[in-house]
Protein backbone atom coordinates (compact mmCIF):
# COMPACT_ATOMS: atom_id res chain seq x y z
CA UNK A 1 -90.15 -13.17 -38.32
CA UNK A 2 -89.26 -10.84 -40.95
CA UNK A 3 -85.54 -10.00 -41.20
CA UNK A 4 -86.17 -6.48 -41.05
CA UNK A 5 -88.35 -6.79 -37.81
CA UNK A 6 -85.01 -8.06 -35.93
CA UNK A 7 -82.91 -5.33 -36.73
CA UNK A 8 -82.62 -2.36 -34.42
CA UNK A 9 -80.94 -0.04 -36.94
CA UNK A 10 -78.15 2.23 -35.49
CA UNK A 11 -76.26 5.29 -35.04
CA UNK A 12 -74.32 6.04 -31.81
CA UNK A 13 -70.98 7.97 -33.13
CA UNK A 14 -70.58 11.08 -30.97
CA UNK A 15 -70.08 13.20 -34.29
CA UNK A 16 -73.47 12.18 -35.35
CA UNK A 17 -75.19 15.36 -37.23
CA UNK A 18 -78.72 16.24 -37.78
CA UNK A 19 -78.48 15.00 -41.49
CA UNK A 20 -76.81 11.50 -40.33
CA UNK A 21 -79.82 11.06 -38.31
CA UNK A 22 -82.17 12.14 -40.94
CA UNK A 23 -80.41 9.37 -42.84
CA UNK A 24 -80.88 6.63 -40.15
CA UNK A 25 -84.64 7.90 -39.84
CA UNK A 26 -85.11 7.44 -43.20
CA UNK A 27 -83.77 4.47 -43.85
CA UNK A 28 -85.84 3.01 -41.21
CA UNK A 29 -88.87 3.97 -42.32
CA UNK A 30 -87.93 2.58 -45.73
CA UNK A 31 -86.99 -1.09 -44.37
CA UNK A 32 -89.76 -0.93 -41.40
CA UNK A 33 -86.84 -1.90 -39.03
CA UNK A 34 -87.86 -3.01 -35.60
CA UNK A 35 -86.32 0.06 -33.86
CA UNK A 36 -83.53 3.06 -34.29
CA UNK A 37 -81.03 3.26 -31.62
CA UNK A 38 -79.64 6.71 -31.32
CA UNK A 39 -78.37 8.83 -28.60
CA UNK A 40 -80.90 10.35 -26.03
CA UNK A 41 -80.43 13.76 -27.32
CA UNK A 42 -81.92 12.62 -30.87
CA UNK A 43 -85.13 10.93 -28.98
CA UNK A 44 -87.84 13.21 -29.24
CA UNK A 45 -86.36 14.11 -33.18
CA UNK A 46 -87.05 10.58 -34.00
CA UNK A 47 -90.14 9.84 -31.93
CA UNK A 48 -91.52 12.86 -33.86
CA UNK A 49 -89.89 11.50 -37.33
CA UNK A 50 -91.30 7.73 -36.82
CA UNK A 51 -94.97 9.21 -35.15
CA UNK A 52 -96.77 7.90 -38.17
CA UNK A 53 -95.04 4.29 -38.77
CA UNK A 54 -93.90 1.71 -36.41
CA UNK A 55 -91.05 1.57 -36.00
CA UNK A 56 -89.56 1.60 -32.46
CA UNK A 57 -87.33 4.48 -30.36
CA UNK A 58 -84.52 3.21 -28.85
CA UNK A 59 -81.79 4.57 -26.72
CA UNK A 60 -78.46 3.60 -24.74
CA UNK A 61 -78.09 4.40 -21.06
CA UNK A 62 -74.80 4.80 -19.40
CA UNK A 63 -73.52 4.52 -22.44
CA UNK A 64 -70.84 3.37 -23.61
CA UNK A 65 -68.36 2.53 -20.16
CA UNK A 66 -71.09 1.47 -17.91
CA UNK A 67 -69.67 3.24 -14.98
CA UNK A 68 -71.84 6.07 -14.45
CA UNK A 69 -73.77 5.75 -10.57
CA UNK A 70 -76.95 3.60 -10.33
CA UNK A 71 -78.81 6.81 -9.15
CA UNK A 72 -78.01 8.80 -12.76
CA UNK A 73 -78.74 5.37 -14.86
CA UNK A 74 -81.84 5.38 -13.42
CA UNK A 75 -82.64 9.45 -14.12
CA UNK A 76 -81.15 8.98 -17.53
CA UNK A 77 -83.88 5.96 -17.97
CA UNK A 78 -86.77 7.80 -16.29
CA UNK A 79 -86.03 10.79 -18.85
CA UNK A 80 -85.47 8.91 -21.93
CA UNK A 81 -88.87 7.68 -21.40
CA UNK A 82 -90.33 10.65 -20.77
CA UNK A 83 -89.05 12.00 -23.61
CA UNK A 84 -90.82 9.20 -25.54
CA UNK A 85 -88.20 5.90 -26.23
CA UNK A 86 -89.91 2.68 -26.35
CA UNK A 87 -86.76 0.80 -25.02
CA UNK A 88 -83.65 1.00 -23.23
CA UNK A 89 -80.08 -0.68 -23.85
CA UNK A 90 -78.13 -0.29 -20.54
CA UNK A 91 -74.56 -0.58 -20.18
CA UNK A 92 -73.80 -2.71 -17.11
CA UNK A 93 -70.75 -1.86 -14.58
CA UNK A 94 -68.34 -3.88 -16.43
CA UNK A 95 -65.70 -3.03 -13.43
CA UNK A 96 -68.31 -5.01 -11.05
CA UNK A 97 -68.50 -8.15 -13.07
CA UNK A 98 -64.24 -8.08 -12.70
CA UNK A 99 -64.47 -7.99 -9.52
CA UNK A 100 -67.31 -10.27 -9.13
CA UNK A 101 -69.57 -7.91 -7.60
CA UNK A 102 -72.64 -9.46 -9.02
CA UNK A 103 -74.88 -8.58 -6.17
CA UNK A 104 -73.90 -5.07 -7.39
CA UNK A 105 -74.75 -5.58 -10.57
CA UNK A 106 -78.17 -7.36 -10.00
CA UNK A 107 -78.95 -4.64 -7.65
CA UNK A 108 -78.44 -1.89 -10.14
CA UNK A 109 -80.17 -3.72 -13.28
CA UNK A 110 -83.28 -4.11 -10.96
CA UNK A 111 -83.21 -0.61 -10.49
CA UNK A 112 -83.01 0.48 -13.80
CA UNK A 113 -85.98 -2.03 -14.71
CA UNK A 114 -87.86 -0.84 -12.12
CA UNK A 115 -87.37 2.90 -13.61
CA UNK A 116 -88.30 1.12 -17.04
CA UNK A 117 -91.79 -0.26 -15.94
CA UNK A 118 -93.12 -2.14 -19.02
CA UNK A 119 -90.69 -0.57 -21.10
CA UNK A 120 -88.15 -3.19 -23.09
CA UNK A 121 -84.82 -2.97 -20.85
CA UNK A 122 -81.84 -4.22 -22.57
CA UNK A 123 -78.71 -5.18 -20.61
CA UNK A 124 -75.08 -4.75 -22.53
CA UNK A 125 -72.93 -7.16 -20.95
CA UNK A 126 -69.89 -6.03 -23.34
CA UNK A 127 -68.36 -9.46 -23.82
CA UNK A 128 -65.07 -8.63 -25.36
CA UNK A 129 -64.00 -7.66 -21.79
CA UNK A 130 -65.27 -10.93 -20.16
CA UNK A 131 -64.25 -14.65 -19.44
CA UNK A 132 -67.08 -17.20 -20.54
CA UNK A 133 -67.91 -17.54 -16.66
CA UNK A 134 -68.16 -13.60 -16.35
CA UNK A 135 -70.51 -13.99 -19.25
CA UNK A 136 -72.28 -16.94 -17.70
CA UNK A 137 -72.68 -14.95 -14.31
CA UNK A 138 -73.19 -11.39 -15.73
CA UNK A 139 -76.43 -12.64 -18.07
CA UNK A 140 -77.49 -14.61 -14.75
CA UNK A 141 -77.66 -11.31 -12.40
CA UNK A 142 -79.37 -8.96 -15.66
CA UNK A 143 -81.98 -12.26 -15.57
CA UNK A 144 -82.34 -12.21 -11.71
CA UNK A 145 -82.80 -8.41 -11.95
CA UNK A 146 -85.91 -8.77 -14.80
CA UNK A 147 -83.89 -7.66 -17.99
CA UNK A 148 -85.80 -8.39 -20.87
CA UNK A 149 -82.87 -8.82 -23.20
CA UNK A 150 -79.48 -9.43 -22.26
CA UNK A 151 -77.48 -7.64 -25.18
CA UNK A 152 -73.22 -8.28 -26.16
CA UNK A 153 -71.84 -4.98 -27.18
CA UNK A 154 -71.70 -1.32 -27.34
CA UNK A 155 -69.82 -1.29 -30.51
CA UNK A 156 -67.08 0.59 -28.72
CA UNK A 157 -65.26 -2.13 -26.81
CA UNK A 158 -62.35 -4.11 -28.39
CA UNK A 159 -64.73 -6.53 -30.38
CA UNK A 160 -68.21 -7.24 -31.32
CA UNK A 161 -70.69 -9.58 -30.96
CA UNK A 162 -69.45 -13.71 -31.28
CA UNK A 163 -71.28 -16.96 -31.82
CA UNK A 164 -69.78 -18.10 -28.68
CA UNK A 165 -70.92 -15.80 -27.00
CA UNK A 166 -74.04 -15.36 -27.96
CA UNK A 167 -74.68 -19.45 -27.37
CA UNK A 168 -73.60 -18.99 -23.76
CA UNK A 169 -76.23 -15.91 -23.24
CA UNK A 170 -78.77 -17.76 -24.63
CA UNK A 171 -77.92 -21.13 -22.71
CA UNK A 172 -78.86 -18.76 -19.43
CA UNK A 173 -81.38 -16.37 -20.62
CA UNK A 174 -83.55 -19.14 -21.72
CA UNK A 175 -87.38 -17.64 -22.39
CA UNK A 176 -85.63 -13.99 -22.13
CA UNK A 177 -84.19 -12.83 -25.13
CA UNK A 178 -80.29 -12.15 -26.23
CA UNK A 179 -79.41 -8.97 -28.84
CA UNK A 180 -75.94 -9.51 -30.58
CA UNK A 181 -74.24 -6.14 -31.50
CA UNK A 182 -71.58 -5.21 -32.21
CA UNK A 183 -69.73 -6.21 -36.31
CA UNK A 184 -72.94 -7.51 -37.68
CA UNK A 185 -72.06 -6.56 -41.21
CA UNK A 186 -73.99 -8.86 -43.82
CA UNK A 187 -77.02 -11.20 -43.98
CA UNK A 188 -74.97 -14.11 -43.27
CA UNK A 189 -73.94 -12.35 -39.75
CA UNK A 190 -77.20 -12.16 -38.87
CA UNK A 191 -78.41 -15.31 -40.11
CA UNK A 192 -75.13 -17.17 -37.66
CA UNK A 193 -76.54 -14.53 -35.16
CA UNK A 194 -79.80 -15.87 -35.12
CA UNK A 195 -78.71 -19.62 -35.25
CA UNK A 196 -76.90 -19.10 -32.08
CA UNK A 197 -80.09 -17.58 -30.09
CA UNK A 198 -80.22 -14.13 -31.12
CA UNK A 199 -83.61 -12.69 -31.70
CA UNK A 200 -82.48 -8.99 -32.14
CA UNK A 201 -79.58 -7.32 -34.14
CA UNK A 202 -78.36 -4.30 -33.65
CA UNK A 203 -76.77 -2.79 -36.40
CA UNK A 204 -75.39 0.35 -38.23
CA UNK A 205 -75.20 -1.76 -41.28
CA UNK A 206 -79.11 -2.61 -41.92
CA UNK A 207 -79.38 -1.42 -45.22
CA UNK A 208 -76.51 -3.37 -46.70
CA UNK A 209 -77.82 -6.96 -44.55
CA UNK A 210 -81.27 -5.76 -46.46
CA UNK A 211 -79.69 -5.38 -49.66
CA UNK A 212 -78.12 -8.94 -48.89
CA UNK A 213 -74.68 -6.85 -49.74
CA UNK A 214 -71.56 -6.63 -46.54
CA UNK A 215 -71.13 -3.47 -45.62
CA UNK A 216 -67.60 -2.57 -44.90
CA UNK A 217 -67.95 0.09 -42.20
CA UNK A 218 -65.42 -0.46 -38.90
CA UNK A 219 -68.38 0.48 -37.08
C-alpha cells in the first residue's frame, strides 16, 4: 500500500481554528491521505471539503480521557455518523483496565460498535498508562467486543505510540488491525511502525513523513 493511504492525517488541539482546518483539509487532498481526524464539531466542514475526493472523515469519541458514560459514547458515535464520518477512534475507560474491569470495558466497546454498524470503529487503548498485560488484556476485550482496529494513543497522554507496544497489539489482534499514534514524526517512524504490525498511522505530521523530512512538532 501506498504510504499516503496509511496515514490518517490529524488535528485534534482544542485551539484548532477554521483556517488550521482549512490547512489539514488541504493538505489532505494534496497527499490523498487515507483519512483526516478532526474533532466532531469540524465533521460536516470536512465531509463537505473532501465530497469530491476520497479521502476519509474521521473523528474521536470520548475523547481524549475515556471516561465519559457508555450511554453518551454511544450518542456521540450515533451523531458523528449522522453527521457524515466514515470512522470512529474511541477512547476506552482507561480507569477500567486499572482496575481490571475488562468485562466493563468489552461491554462498552460492543456498544459503541454496535452504534457504529459497518462503520470502521477504532479502539484507543492509550498505552503510556498501561502494563504490557493491561495492554495484552485491554486489545483482547476491544477484539471480543468487534473493534476493527485497536489504536495506542490520543496524543495527549504522557507518551506516544512504541514498537513494543505496538508488537504486543498486534500479537492479539491478529486478522484485526492495530493504528499507532501518537509521536510519529518522520518516514522512518512509520516505516518501524509498520514493521511492528501497524497498518494505520495517525499523524499531525503527514506532510513532513511525505516530504521524507522529521517534523519537529511536540504534537
Amino acid at each position: 500500500m501506498d504510504i499516503n493511504k496509511l496515514i490518517d492525517h490529524t488535528y485534534l488541539k482544542p485551539v484548532g481554528t477554521k483556517q488550521d482546518i482549512d490547512t489539514i483539509l488541504e493538505e489532505a487532498i494534496t497527499y490523498d491521505f487515507k483519512s483526516v481526524c478532526l474533532q466532531p464539531s469540524w465533521i460536516e466542514y470536512a465531509v463537505e471539503s473532501l465530497k469530491e475526493t476520497d479521502v476519509l472523515v474521521c473523528t474521536v469519541i470520548g475523547f481524549p480521557l475515556g471516561a465519559n458514560t457508555t450511554e453518551t459514547k454511544v450518542y456521540e458515535t450515533i451523531d458523528a455518523l449522522k453527521k457524515g464520518a466514515h470512522e470512529i477512534d474511541m477512547v476506552l475507560n482507561v480507569g477500567w483496565v486499572k482496575d481490571g474491569l475488562f468485562d466493563h470495558v468489552e461491554k462498552e466497546i460492543k456498544a459503541v460498535k454496535e452504534a457504529c454498524q459497518n462503520n470502521t470503529l477504532k479502539v484507543i487503548l492509550e498505552t503510556c498508562y498501561l502494563t504490557d498485560e493491561e495492554i495484552l488484556k485491554a486489545s483482547e476485550a476491544a477484539i471480543n467486543a468487534g473493534a476493527d482496529f485497536i489504536k495506542t494513543s490520543t496524543g495527549f497522554g504522557t507518551g506516544g505510540a512504541t514498537i513494543e507496544a505496538v508488537k504486543l497489539m498486534k500479537s492479539v489482534a491478529k486478522d484485526k488491525e492495530v493504528k499507532a499514534s501518537g509521536g510519529v514524526r518522520s518516514l522512518e517512524d512509520l516505516e518501524a511502525m509498520v514493521e511492528a504490525g501497524a497498518t494505520r498511522i495517525g499523524a499531525s505530521s503527514g506532510v513532513k513523513i511525505m516530504q521524507g523530512k522529521t517534523s519537529k512538532s511536540s504534537y
